[in-house]
Every structure is written in C-alpha cells, then in structure tokens.
PDB file of N, CA and C in Angstrom:
ATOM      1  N   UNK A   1      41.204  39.776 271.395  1.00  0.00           N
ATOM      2  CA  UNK A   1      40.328  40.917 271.549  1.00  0.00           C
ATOM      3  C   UNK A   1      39.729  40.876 272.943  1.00  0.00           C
ATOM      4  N   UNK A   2      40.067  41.686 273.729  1.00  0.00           N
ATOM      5  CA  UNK A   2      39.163  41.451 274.639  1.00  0.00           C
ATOM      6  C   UNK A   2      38.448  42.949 275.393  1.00  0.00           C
ATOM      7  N   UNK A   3      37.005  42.195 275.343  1.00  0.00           N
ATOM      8  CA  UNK A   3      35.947  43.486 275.410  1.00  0.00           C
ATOM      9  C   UNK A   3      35.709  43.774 276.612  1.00  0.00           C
ATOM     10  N   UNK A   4      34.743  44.477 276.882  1.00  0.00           N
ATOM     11  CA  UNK A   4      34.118  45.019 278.239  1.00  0.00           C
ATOM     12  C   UNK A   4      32.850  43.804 278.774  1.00  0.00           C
ATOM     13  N   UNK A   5      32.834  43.202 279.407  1.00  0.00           N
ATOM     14  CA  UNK A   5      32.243  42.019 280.208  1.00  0.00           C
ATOM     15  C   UNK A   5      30.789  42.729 279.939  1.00  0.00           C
ATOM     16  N   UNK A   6      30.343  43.657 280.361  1.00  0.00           N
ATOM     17  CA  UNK A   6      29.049  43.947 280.688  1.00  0.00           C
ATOM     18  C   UNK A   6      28.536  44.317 278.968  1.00  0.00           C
ATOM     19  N   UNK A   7      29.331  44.786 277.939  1.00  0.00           N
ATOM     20  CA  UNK A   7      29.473  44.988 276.923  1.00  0.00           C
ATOM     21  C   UNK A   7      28.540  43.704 276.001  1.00  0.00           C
ATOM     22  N   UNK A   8      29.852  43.085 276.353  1.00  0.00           N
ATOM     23  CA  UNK A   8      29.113  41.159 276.015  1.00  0.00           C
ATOM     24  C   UNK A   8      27.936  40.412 276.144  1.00  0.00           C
ATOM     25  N   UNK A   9      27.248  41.118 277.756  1.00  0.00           N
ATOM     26  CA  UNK A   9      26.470  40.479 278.180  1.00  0.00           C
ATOM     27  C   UNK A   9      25.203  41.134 277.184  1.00  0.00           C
ATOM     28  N   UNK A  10      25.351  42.428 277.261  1.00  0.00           N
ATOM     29  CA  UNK A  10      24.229  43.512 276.302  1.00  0.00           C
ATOM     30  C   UNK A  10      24.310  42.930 274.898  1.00  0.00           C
ATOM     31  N   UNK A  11      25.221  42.429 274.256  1.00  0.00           N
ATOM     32  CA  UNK A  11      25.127  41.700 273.055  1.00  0.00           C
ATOM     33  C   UNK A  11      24.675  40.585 273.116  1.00  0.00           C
ATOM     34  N   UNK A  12      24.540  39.691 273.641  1.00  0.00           N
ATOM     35  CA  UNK A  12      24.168  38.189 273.936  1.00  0.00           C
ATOM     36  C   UNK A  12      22.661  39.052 273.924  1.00  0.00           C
ATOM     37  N   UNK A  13      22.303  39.591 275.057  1.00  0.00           N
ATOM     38  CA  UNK A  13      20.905  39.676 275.061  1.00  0.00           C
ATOM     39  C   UNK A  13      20.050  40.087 274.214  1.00  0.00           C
ATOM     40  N   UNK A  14      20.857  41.440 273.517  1.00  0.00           N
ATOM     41  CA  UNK A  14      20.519  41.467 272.169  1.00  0.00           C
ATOM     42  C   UNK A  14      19.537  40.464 271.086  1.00  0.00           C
ATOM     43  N   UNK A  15      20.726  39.726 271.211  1.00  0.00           N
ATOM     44  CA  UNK A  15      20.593  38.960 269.927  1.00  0.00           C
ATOM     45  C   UNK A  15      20.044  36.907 270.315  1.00  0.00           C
ATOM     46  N   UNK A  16      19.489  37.356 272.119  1.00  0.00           N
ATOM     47  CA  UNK A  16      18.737  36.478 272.499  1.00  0.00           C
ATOM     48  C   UNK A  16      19.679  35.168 272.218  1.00  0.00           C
ATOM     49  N   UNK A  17      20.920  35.000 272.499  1.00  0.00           N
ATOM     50  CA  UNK A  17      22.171  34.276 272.502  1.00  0.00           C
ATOM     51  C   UNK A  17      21.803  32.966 273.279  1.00  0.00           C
ATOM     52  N   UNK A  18      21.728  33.156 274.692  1.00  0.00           N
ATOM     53  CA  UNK A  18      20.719  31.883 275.407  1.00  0.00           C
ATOM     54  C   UNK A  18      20.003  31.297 274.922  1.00  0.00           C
ATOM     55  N   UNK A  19      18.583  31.769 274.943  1.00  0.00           N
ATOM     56  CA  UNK A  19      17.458  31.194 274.223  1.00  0.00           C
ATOM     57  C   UNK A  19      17.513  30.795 272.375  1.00  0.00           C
ATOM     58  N   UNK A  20      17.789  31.293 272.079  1.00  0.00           N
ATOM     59  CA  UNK A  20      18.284  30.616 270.428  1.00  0.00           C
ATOM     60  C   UNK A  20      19.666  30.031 270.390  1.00  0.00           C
ATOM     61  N   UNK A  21      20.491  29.988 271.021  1.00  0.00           N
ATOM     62  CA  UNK A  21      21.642  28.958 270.704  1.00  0.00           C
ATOM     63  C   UNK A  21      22.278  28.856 271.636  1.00  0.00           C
ATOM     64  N   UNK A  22      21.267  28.591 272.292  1.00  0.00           N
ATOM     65  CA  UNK A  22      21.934  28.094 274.023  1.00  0.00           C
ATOM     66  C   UNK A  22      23.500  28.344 274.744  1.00  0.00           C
ATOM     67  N   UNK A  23      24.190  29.877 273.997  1.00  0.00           N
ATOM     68  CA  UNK A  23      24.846  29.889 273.948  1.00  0.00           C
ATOM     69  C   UNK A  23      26.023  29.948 275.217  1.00  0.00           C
ATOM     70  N   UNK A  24      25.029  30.820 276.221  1.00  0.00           N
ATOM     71  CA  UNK A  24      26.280  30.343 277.295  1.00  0.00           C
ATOM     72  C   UNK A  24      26.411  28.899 278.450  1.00  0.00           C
ATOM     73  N   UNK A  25      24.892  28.237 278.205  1.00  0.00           N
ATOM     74  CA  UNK A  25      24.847  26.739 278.437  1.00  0.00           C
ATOM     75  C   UNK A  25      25.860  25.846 277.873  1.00  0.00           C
ATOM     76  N   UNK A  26      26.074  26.075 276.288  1.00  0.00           N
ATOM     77  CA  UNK A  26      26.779  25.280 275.294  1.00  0.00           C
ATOM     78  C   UNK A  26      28.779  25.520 275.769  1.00  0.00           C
ATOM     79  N   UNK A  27      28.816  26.552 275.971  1.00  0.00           N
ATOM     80  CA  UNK A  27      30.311  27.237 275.514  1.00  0.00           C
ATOM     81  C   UNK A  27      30.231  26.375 277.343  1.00  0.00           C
ATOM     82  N   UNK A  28      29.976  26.727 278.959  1.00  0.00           N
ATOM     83  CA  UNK A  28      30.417  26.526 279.949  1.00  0.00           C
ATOM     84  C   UNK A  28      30.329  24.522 280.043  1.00  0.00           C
ATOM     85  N   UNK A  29      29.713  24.044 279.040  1.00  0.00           N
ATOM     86  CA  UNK A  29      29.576  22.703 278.994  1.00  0.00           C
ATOM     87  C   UNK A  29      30.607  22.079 278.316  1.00  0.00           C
ATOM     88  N   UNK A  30      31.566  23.471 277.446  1.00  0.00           N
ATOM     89  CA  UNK A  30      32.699  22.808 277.202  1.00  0.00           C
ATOM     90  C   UNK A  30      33.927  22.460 278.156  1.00  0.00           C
ATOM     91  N   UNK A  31      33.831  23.267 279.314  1.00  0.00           N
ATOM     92  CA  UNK A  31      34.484  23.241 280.443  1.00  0.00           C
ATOM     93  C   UNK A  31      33.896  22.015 281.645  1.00  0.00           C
ATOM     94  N   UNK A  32      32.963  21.451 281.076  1.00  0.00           N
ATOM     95  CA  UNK A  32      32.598  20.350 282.623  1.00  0.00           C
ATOM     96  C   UNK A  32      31.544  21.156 283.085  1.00  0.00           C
ATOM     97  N   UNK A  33      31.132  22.664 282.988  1.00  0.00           N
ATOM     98  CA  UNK A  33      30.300  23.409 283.810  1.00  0.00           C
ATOM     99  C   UNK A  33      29.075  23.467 283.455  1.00  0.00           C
ATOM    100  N   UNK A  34      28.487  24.041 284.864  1.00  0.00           N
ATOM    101  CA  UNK A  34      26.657  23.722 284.122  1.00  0.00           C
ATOM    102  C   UNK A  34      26.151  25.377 285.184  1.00  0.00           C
ATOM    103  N   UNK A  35      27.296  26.055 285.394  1.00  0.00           N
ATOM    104  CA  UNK A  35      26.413  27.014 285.766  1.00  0.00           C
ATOM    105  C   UNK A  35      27.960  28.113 286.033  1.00  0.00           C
ATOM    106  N   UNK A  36      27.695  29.664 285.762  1.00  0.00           N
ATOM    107  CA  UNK A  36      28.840  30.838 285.460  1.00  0.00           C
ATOM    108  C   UNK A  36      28.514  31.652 284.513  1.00  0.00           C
ATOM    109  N   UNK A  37      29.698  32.217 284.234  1.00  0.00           N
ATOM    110  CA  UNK A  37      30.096  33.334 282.974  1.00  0.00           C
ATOM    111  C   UNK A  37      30.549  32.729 282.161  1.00  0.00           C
ATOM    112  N   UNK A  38      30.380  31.985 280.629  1.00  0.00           N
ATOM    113  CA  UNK A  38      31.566  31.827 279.916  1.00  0.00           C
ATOM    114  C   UNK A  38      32.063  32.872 279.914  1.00  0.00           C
ATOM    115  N   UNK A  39      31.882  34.280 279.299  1.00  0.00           N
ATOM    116  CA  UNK A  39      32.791  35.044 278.925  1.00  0.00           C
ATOM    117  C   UNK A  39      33.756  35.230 279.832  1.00  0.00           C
ATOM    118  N   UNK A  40      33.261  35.497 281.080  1.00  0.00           N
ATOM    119  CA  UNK A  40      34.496  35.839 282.370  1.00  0.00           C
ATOM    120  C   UNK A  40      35.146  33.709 282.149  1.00  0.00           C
ATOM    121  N   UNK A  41      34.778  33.040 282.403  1.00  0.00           N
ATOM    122  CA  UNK A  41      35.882  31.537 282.380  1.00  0.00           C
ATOM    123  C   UNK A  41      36.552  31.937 281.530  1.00  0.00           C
ATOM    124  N   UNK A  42      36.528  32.537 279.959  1.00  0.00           N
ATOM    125  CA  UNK A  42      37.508  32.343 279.328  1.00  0.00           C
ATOM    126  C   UNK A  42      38.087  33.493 279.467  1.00  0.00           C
ATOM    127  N   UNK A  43      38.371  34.779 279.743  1.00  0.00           N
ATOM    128  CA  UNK A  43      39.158  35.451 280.176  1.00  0.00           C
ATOM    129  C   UNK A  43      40.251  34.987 280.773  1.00  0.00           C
ATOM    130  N   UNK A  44      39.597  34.803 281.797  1.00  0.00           N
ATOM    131  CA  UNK A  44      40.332  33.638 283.270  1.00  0.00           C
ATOM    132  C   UNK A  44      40.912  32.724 282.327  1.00  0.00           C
ATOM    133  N   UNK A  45      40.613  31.840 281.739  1.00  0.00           N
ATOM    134  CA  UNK A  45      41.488  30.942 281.122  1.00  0.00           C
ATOM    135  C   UNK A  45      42.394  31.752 280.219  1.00  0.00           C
ATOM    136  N   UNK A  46      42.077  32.410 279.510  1.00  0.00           N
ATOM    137  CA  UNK A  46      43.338  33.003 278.563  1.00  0.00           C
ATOM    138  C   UNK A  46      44.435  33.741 279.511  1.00  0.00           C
ATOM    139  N   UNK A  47      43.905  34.438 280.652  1.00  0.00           N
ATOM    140  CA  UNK A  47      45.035  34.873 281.103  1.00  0.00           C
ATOM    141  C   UNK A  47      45.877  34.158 282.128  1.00  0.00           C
ATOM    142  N   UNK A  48      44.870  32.549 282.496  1.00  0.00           N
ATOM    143  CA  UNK A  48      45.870  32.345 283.045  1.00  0.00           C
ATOM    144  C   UNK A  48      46.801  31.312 282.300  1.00  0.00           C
ATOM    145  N   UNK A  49      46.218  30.502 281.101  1.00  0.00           N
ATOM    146  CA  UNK A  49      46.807  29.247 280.963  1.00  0.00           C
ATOM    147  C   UNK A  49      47.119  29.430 279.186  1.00  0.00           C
ATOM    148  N   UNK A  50      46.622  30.440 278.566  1.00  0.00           N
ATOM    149  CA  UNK A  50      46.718  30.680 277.491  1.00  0.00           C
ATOM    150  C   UNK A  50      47.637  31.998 276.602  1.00  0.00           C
ATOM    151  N   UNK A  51      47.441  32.806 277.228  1.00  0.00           N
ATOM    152  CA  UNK A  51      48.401  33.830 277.073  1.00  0.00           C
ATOM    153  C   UNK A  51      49.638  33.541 277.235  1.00  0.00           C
ATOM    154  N   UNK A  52      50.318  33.983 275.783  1.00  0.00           N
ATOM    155  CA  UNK A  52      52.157  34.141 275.925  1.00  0.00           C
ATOM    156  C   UNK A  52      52.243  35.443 275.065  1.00  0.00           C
ATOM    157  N   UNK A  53      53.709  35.192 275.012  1.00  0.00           N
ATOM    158  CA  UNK A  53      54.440  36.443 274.121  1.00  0.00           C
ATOM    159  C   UNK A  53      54.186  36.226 273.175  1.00  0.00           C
ATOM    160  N   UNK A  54      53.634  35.135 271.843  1.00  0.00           N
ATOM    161  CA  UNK A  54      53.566  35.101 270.766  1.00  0.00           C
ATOM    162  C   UNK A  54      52.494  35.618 270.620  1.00  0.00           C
ATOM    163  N   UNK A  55      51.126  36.466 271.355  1.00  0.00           N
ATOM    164  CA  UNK A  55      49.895  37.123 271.079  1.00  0.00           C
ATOM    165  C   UNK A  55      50.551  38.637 271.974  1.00  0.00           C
ATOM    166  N   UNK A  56      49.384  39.111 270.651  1.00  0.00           N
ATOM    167  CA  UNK A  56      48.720  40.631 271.428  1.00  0.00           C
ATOM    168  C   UNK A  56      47.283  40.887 271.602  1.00  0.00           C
ATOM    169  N   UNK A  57      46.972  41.267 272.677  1.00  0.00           N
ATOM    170  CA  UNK A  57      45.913  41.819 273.469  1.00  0.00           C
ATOM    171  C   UNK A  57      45.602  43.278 272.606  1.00  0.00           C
ATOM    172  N   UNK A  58      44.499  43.385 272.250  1.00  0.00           N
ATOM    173  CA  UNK A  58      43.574  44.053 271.643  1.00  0.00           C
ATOM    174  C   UNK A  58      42.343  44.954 272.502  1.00  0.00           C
ATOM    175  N   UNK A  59      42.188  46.073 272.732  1.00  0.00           N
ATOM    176  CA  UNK A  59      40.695  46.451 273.486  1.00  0.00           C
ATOM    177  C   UNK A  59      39.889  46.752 272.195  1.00  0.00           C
ATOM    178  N   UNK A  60      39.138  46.150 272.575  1.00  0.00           N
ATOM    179  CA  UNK A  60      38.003  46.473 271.357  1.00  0.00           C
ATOM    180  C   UNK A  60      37.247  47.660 271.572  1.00  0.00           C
ATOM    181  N   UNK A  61      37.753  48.856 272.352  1.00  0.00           N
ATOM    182  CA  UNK A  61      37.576  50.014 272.118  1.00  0.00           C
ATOM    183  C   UNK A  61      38.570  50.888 271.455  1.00  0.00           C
ATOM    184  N   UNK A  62      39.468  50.140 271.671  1.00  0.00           N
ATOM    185  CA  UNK A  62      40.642  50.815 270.620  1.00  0.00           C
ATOM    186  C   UNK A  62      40.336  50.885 269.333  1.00  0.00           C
ATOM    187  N   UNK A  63      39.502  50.257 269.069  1.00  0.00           N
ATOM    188  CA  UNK A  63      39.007  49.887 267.235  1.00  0.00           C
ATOM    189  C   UNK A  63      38.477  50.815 267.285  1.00  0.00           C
ATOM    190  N   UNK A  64      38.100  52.331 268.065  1.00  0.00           N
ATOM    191  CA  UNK A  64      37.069  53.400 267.481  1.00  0.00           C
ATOM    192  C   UNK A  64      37.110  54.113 266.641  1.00  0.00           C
ATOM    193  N   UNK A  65      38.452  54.946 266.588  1.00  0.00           N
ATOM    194  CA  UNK A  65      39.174  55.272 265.520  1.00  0.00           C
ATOM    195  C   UNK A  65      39.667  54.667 264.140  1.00  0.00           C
ATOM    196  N   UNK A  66      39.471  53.231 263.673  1.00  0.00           N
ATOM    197  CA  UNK A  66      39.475  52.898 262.571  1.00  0.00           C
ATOM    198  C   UNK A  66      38.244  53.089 261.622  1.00  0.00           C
ATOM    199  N   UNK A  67      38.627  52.998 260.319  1.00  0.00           N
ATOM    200  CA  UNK A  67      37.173  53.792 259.668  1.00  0.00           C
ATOM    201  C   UNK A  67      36.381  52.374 259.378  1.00  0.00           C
ATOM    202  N   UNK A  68      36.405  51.195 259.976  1.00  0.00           N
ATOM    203  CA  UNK A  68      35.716  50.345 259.480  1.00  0.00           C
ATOM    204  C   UNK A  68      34.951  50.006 260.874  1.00  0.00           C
ATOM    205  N   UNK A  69      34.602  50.677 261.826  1.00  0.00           N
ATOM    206  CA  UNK A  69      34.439  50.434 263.356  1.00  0.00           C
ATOM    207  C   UNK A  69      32.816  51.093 262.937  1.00  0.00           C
ATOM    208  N   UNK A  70      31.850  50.712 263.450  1.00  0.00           N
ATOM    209  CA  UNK A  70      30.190  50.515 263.635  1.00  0.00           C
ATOM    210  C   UNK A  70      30.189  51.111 264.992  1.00  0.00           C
ATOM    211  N   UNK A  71      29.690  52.307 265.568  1.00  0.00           N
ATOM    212  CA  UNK A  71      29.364  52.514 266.809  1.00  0.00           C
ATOM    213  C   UNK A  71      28.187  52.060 267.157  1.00  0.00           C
ATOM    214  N   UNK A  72      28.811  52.139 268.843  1.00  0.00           N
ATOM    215  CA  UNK A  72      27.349  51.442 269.430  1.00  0.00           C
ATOM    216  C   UNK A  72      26.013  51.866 268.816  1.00  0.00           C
ATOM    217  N   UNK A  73      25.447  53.062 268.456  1.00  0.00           N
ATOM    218  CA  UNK A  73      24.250  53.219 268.351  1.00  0.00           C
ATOM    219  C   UNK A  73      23.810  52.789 267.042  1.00  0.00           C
ATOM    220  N   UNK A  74      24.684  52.167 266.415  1.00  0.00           N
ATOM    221  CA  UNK A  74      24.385  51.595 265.329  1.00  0.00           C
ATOM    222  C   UNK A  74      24.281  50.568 264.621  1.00  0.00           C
ATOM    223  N   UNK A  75      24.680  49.704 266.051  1.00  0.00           N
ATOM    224  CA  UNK A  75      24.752  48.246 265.685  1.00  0.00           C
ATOM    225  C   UNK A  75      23.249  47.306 266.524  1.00  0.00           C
ATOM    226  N   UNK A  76      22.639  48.081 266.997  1.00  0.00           N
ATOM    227  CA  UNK A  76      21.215  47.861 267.531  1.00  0.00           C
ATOM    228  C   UNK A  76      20.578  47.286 267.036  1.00  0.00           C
ATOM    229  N   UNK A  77      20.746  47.109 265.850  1.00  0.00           N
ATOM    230  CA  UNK A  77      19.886  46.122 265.366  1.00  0.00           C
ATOM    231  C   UNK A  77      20.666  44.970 264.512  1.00  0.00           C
ATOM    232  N   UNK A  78      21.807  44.783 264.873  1.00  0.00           N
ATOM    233  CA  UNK A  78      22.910  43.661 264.544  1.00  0.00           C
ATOM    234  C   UNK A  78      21.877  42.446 265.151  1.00  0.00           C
ATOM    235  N   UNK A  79      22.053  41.371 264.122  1.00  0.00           N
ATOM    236  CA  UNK A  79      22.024  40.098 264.326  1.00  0.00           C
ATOM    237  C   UNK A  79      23.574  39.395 264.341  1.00  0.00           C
ATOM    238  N   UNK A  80      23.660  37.880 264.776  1.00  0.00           N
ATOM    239  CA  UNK A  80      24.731  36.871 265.359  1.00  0.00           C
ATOM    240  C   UNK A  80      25.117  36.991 264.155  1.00  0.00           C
ATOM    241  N   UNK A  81      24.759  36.503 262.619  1.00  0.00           N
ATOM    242  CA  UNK A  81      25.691  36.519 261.458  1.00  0.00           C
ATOM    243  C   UNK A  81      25.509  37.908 260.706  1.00  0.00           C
ATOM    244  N   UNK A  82      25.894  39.235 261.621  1.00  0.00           N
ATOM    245  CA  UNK A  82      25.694  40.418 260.659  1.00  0.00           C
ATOM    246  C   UNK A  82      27.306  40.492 260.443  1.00  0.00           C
ATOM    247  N   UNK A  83      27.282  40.705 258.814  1.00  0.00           N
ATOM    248  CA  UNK A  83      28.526  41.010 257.755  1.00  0.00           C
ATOM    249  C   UNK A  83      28.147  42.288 257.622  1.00  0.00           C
ATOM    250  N   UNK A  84      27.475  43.025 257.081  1.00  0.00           N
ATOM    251  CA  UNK A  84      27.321  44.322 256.823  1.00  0.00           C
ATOM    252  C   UNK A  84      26.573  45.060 257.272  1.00  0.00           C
ATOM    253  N   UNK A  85      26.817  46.768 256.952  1.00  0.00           N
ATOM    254  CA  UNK A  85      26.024  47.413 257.892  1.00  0.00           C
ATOM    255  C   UNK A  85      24.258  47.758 257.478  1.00  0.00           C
TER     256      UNK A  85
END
C-alpha cells in the first residue's frame, strides 16, 4: 500500500504517534537511525531492496471507490486501534 507521505504525517499527528508510542523514534531505531522519516526510509527501502514481481503496489487512493473505504472527513476522529466506524 503505499500512501501519500504528507497524508501519513497528518495521521501520526492525529493520533499523537510520537508522543504516545514513540513511534517514529522506535520504527528509525530499527534501521541504526536516530534522526529522518521512517515513512519516506521505508519507501526507499521497499523500492529499492524490497520490491519484486511477486508484489503489487496499491495507492491507497485507489481504495475510494470500494464500499468499505471511510473518507477523509470521517476518519477525524480515528484512533491507532480503530476497527470500526
């Protein structure tokens, strides 16, 4: 799946991702790093060292048109473990 970068960042902040689960400290510390983007490293890593022919690439705006897709203005008040709407 891969989303819109600035997309990501508005969700993290959201849902205060840093400060409650240290989340992009934790994920770039899996790489050796102590300072970046995870989301952009792993891009970068999937496309360069991870991607083959046995996957497909997904835009997660393509999901708009399915009837199980939550638009933006409605997921505003999504929390990290939201299952339902």
């Amino acid at each position: 799946m891969r989303r819109n970068l600035e997309d990501i960042h508005n969700s993290e902040r959201r849902i205060d991702w840093e400060y409650r689960f240290r989340g992009n400290t934790r994920e770039l510390a899996l790489f050796g790093l102590v300072e970046g983007d995870s989301a952009q490293l792993k891009y970068d890593y999937w496309d360069s060292s991870q991607k083959s022919t046995n996957f497909i690439e997904i835009d997660y705006e393509s999901l708009r048109d399915h009837p199980l897709y939550v638009a933006k203005e409605h997921r505003v008040n999504f929390h990290c473990k939201q299952t339902a709407v």
